[in-house]
Protein backbone atom coordinates (compact mmCIF):
# COMPACT_ATOMS: atom_id res chain seq x y z
CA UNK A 1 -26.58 26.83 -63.99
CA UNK A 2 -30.65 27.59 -64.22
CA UNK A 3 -31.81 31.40 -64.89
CA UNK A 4 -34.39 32.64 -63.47
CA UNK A 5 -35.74 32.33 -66.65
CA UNK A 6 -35.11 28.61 -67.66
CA UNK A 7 -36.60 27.81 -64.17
CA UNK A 8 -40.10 29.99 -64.79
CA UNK A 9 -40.56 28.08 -68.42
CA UNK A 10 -39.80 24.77 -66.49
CA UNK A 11 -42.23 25.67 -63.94
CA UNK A 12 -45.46 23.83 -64.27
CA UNK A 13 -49.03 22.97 -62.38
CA UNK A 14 -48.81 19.16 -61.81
CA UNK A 15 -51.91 17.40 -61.06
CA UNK A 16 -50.09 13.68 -61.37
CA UNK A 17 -47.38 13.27 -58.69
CA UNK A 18 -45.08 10.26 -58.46
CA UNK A 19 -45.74 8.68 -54.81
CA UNK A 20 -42.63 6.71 -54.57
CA UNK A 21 -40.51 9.55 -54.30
CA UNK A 22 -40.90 11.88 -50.90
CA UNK A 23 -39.49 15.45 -49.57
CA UNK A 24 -37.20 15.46 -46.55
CA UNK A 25 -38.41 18.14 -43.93
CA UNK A 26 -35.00 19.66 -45.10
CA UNK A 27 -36.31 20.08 -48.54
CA UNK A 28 -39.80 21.88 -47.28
CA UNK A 29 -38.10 23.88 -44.84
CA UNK A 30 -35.60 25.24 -47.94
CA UNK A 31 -38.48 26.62 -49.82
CA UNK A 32 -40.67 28.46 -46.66
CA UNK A 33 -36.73 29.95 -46.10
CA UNK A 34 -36.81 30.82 -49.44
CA UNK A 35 -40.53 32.29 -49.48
CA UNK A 36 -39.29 34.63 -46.76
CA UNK A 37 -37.22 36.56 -48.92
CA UNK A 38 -40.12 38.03 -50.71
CA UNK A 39 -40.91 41.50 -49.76
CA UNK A 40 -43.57 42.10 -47.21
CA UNK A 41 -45.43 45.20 -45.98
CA UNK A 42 -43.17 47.17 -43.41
CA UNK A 43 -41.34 43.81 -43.59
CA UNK A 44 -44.28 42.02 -41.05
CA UNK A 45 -43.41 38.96 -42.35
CA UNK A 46 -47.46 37.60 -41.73
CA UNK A 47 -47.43 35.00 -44.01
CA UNK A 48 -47.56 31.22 -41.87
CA UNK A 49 -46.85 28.08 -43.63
CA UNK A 50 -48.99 24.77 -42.20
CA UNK A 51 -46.94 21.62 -43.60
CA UNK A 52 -48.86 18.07 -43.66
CA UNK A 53 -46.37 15.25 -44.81
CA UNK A 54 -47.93 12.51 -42.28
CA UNK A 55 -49.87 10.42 -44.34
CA UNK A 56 -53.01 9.59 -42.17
CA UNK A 57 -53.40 13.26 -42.19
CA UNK A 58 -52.39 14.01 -45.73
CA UNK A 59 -55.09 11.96 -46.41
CA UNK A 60 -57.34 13.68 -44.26
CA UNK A 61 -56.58 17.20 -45.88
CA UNK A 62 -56.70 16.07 -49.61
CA UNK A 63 -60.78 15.71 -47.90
CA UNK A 64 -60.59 19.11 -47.06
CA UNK A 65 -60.01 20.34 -51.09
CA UNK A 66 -62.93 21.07 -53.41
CA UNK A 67 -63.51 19.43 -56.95
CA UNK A 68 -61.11 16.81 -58.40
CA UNK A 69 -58.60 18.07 -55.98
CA UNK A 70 -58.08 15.52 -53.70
CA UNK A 71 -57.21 13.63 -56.27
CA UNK A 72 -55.35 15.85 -58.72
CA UNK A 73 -52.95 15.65 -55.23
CA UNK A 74 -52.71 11.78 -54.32
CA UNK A 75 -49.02 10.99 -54.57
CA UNK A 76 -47.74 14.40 -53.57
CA UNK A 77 -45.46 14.38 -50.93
CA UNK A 78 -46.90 17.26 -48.78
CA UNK A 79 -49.20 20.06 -48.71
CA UNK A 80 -48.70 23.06 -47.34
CA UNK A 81 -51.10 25.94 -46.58
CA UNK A 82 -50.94 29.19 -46.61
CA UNK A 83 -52.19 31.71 -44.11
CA UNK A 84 -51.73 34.82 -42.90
CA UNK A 85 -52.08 36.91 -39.95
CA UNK A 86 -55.41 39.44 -40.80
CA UNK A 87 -55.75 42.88 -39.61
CA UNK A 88 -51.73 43.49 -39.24
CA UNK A 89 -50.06 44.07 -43.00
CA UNK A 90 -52.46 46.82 -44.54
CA UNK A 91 -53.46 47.96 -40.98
CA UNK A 92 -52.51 51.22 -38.29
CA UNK A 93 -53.50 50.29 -34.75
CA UNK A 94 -56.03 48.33 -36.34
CA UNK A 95 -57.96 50.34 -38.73
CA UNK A 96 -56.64 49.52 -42.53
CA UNK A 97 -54.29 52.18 -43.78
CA UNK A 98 -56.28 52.33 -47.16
CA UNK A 99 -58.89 50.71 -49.54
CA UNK A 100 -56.88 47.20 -49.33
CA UNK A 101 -57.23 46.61 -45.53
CA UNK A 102 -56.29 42.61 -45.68
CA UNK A 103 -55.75 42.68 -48.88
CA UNK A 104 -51.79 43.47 -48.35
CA UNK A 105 -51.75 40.51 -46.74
CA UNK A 106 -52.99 38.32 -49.51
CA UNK A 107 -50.34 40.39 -51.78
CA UNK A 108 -47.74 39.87 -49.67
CA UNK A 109 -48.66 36.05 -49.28
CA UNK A 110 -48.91 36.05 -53.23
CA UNK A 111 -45.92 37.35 -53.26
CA UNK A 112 -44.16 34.67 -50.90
CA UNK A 113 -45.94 31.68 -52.79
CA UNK A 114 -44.18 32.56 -55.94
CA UNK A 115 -40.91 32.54 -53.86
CA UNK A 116 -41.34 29.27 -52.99
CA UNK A 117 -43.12 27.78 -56.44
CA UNK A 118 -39.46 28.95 -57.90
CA UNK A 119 -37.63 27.79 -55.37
CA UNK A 120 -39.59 24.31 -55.72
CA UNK A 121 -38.81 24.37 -59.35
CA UNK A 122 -35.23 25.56 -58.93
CA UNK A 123 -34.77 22.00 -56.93
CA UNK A 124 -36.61 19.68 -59.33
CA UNK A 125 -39.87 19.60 -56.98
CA UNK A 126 -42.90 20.24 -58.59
CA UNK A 127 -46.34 21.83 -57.17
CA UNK A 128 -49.97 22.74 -57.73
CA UNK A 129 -52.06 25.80 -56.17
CA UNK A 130 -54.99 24.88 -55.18
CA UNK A 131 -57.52 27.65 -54.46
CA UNK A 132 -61.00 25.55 -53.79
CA UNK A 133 -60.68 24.10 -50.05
CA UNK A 134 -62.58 24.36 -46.97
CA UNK A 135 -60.48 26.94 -44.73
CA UNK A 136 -63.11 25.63 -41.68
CA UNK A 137 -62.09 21.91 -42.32
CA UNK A 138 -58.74 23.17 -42.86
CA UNK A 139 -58.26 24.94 -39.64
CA UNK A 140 -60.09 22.32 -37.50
CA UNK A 141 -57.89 19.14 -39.07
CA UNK A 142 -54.30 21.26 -38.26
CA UNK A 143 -55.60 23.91 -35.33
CA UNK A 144 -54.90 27.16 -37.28
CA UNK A 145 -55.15 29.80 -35.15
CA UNK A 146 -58.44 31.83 -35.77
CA UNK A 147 -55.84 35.56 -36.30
CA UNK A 148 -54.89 33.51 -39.35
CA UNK A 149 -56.72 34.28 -42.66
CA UNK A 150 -56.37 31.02 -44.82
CA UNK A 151 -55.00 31.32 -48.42
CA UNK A 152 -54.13 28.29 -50.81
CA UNK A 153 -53.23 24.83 -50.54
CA UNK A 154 -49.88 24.34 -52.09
CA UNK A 155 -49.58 20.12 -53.27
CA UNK A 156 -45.68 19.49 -53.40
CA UNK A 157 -43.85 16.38 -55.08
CA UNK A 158 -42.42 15.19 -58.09
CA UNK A 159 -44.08 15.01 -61.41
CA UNK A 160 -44.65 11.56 -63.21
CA UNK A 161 -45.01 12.74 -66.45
CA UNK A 162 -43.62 16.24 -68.36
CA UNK A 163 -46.71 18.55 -68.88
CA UNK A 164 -46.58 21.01 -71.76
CA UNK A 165 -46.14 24.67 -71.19
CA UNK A 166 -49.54 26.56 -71.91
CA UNK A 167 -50.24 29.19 -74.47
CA UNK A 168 -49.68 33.09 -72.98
CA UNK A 169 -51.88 35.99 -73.43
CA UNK A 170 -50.14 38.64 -76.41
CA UNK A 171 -48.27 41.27 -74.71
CA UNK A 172 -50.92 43.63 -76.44
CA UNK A 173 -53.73 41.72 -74.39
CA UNK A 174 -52.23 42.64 -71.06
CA UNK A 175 -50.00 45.53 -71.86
CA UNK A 176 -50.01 49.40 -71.66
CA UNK A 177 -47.55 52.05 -71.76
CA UNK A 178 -48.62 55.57 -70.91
């Protein structure tokens, strides 16, 4: 059986995914399930998931990412982006409860991303966060609701090739007791 641990040092970014191999919608739906277990503020639960495993429009959202992206996520068997619902998590009657306003709600849809990029790697299926996209293009391709705030692209599929684990910072580098 995987530890936590073995499935973190597994864990990698893949930019090269293997086309011939898909994800059922069982598969998908396993690690959003799985995502929802991460803590949320006052347990709002905010965080949406937008799935795209069709491949007309697969194609039409790998347009949608910035840089080398679109290609770094040919092959992979779905993307899925990440949203949340702004001025909620962080937020009293809607005024923000301190300093972080939305922020929370990026936390807490951090926090369900890493749920799901273990779960991914806990089943063999492999991913890459992508960061640089057009939320506009985004939202107008798949109709995200405008109370959404639009995080990453998530590429899911299955690596072609191992890619090696790379170096971590020194505990001193990022560490301090007090």
């Amino acid at each position: 059986m995987k530890t936590l641990n073995d499935i973190a040092l597994h864990r990698r970014s893949i930019r090269k995914y293997d086309s011939s191999r898909g994800l059922s919608r069982e598969e998908l739906e396993t690690l959003v399930r799985f995502a929802q277990e991460a803590p949320s503020w006052k347990n709002q639960q905010t965080s949406r998931y937008h799935i795209v495993t069709s491949p007309e429009t697969l194609a039409a959202a790998r347009q949608c990412l910035g840089g080398s992206n679109p290609q770094k996520t040919e092959g992979a068997g779905a993307l899925i982006i990440t949203s949340f619902k702004h001025d909620i998590v962080g937020h009293t009657q809607g005024k923000p409860d301190n300093e972080a306003g939305n922020g929370w709600g990026w936390y807490d849809l951090g926090l369900q991303s890493a749920y799901l990029l273990l779960k991914a790697a806990e089943l063999d299926i492999d991913t890459l966060v992508i960061g640089i996209r057009s939320a506009e293009q985004l939202r107008q391709l798949l109709s995200i609701p405008e109370d959404e705030t639009i995080g990453a692209v998530i590429a899911v599929g299955h690596r072609v090739e191992d890619v090696q684990r790379p170096p971590r910072k020194p505990l001193d580098d990022i560490l301090r007791f007090y």
